[in-house]
C-alpha atoms as a PDB file:
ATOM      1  CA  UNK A   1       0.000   0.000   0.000  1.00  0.00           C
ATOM      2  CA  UNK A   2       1.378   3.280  -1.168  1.00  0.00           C
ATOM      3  CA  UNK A   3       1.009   6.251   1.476  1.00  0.00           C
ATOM      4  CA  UNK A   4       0.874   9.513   0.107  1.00  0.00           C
ATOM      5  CA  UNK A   5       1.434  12.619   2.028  1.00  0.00           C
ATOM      6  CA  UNK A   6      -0.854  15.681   1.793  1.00  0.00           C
ATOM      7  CA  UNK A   7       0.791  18.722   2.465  1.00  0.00           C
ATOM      8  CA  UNK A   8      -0.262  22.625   1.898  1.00  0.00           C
ATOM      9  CA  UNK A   9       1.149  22.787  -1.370  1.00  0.00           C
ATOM     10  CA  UNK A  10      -0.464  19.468  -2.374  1.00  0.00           C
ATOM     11  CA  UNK A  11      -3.878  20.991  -1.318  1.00  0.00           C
ATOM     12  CA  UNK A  12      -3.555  23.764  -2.249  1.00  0.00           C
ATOM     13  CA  UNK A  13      -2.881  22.928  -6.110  1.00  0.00           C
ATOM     14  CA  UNK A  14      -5.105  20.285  -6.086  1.00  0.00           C
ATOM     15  CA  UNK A  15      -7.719  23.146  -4.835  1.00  0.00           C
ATOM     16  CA  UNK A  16      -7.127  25.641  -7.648  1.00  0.00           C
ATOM     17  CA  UNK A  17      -6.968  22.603 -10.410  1.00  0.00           C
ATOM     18  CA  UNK A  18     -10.608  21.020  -8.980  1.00  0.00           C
ATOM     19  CA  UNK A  19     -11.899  25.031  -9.104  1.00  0.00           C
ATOM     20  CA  UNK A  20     -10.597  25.960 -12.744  1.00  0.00           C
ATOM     21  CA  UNK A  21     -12.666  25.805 -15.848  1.00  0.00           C
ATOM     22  CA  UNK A  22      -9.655  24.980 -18.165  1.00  0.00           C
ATOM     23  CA  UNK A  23      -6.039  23.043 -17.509  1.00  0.00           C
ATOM     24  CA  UNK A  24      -3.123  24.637 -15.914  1.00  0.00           C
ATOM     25  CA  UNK A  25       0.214  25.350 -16.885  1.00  0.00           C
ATOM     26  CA  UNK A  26       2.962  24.905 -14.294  1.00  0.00           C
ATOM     27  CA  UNK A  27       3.417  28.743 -14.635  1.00  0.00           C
ATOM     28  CA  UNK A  28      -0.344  29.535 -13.790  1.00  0.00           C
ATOM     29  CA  UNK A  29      -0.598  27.561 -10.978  1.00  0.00           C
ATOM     30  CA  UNK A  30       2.627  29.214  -9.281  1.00  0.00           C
ATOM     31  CA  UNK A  31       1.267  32.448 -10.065  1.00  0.00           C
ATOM     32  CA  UNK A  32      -2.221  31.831  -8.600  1.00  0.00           C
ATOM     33  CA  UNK A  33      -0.247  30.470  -5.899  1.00  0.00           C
ATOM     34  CA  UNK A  34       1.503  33.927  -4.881  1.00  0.00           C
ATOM     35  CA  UNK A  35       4.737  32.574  -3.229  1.00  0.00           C
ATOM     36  CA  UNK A  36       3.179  29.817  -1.200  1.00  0.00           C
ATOM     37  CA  UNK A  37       5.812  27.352  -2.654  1.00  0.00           C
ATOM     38  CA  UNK A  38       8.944  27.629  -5.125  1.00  0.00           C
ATOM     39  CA  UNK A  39       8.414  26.134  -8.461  1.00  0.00           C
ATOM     40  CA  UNK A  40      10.300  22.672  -7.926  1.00  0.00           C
ATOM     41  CA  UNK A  41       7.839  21.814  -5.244  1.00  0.00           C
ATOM     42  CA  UNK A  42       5.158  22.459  -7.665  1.00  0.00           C
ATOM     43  CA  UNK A  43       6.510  20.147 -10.239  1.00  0.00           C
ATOM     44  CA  UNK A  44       6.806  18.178  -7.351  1.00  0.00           C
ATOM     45  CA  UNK A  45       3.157  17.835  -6.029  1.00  0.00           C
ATOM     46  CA  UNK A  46       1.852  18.087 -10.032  1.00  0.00           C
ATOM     47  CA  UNK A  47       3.942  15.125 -10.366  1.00  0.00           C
ATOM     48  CA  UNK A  48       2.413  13.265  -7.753  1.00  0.00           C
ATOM     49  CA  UNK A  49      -1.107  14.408  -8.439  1.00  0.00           C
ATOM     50  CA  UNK A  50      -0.753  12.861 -11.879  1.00  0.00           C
ATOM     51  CA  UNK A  51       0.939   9.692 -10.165  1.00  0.00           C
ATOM     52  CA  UNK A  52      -2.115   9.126  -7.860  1.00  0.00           C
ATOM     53  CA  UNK A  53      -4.367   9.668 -10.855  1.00  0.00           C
ATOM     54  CA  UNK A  54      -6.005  12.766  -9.058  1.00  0.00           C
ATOM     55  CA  UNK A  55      -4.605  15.150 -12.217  1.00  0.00           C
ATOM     56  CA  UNK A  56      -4.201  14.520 -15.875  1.00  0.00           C
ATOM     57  CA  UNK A  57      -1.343  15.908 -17.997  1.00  0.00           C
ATOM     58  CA  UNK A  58      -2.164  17.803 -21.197  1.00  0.00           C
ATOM     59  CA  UNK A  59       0.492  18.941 -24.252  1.00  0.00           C
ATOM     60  CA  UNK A  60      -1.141  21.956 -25.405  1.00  0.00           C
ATOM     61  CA  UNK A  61      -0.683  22.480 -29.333  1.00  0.00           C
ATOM     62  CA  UNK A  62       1.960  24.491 -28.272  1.00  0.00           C
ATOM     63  CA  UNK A  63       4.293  21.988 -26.575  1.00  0.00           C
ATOM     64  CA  UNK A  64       3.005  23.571 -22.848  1.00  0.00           C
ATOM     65  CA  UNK A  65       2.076  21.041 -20.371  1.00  0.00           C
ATOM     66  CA  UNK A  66      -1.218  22.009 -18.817  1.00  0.00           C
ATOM     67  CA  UNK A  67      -2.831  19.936 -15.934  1.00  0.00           C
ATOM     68  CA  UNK A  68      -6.723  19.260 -15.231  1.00  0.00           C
ATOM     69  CA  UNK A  69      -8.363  17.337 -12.861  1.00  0.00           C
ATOM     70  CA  UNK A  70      -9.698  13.611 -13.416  1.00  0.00           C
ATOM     71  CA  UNK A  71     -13.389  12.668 -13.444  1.00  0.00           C
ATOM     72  CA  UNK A  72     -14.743   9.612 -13.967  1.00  0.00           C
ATOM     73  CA  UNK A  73     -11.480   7.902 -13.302  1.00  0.00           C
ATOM     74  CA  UNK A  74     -12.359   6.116  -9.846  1.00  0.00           C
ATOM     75  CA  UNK A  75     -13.264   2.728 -11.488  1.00  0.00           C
ATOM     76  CA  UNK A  76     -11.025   2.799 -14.812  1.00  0.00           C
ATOM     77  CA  UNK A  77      -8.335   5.441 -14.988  1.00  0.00           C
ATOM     78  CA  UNK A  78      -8.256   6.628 -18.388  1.00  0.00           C
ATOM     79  CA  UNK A  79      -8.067   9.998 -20.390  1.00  0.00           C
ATOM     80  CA  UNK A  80      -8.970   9.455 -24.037  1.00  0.00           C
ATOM     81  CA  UNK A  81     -11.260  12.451 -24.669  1.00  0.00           C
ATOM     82  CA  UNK A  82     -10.411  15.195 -26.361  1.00  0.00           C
ATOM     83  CA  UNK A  83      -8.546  18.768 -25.463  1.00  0.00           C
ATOM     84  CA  UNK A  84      -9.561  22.223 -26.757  1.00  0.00           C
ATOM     85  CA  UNK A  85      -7.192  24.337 -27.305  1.00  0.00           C
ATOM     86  CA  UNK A  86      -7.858  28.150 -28.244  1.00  0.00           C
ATOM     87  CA  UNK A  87      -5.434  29.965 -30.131  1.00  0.00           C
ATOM     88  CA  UNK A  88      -6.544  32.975 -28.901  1.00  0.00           C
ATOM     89  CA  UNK A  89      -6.547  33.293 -25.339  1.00  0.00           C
ATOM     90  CA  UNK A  90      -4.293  29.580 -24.505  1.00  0.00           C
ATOM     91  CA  UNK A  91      -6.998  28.139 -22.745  1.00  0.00           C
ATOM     92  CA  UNK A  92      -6.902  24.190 -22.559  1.00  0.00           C
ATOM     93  CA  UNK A  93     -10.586  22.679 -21.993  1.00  0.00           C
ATOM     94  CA  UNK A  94     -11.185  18.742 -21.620  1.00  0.00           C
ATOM     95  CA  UNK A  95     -14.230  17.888 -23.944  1.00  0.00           C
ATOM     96  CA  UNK A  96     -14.728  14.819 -21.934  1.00  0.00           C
ATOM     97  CA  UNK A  97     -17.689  13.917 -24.108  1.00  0.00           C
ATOM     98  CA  UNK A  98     -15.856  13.598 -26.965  1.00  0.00           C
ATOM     99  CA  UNK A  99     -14.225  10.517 -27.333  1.00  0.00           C
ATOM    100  CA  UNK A 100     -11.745   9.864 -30.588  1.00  0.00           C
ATOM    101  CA  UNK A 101     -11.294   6.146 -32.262  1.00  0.00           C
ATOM    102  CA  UNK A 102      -8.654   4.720 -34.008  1.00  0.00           C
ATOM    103  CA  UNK A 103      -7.345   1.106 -34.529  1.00  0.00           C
ATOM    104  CA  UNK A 104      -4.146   0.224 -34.073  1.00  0.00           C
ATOM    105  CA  UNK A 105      -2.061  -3.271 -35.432  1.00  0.00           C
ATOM    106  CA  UNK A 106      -2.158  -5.656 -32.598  1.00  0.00           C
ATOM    107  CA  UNK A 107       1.792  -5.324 -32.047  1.00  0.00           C
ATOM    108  CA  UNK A 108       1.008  -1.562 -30.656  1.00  0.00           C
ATOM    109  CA  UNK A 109       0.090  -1.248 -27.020  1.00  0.00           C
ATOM    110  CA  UNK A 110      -1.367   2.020 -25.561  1.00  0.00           C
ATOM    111  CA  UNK A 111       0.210   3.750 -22.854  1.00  0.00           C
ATOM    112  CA  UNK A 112      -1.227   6.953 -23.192  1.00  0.00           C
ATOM    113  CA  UNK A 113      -3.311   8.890 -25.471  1.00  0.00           C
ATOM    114  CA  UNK A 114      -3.177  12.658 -26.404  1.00  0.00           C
ATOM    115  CA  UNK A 115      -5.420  14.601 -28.430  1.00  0.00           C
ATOM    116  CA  UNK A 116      -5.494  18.077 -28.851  1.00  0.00           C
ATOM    117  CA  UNK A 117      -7.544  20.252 -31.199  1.00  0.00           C
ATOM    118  CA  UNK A 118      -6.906  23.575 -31.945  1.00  0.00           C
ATOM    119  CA  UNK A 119      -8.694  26.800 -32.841  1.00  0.00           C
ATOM    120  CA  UNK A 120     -11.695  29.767 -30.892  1.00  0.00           C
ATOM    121  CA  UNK A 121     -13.426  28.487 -27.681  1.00  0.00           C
ATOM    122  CA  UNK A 122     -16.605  29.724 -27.609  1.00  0.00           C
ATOM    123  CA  UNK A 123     -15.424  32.984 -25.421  1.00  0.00           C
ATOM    124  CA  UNK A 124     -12.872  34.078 -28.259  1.00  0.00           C
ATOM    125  CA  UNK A 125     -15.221  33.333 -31.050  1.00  0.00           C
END
């Protein structure tokens, strides 16, 4: 059994992830953070969030990793919706109802899947 340790910054983050619309960069959390904690604890606790299955990790179209917070994940832990991306104002949105197909030859196994769509949310349309 794996013990896992909350501390401030740990709630904190996980806090401000659970209350944001959209996925957050490492950058925006430590600035919504104001100096709680120093940026390698953050990678730290992110990390570990995405370890316990708590957080999800997102490549924006850009190359920035953005975090958001799991749902549905307590019986099967998986992530193969699709992310919104706007071009406009950087927010990354999980369309969690939106889930892409594809078939793969038997010799490929999934680790992880990744998809990203790019263009206006609604707001910058």
């Amino acid at each position: 059994m794996k013990i896992t340790r909350n501390t401030i910054a740990k709630t904190e983050i996980k806090k401000l992830i659970a209350k944001s619309d959209v996925a957050l960069s490492h950058a925006e959390v430590q600035q919504a953070l104001n100096d709680l904690c120093d940026r390698v604890t953050i990678y730290r606790v992110l990390d570990r969030l995405v370890e316990e299955g708590s957080v999800h990790r997102i490549v924006n179209v850009d190359g920035v990793i953005k975090y958001a917070e799991c749902h549905d994940c307590e019986k099967q832990h998986h992530h193969n919706h699709v992310h919104f991306s706007c071009e406009k104002c950087k927010s990354v949105t999980c369309l969690e109802d939106i889930e892409p197909t594809f078939k793969l030859p038997q010799q490929y196994k999934i680790k992880e899947v990744n998809f990203t769509l790019s263009g206006l949310c609604p707001k910058c349309s």
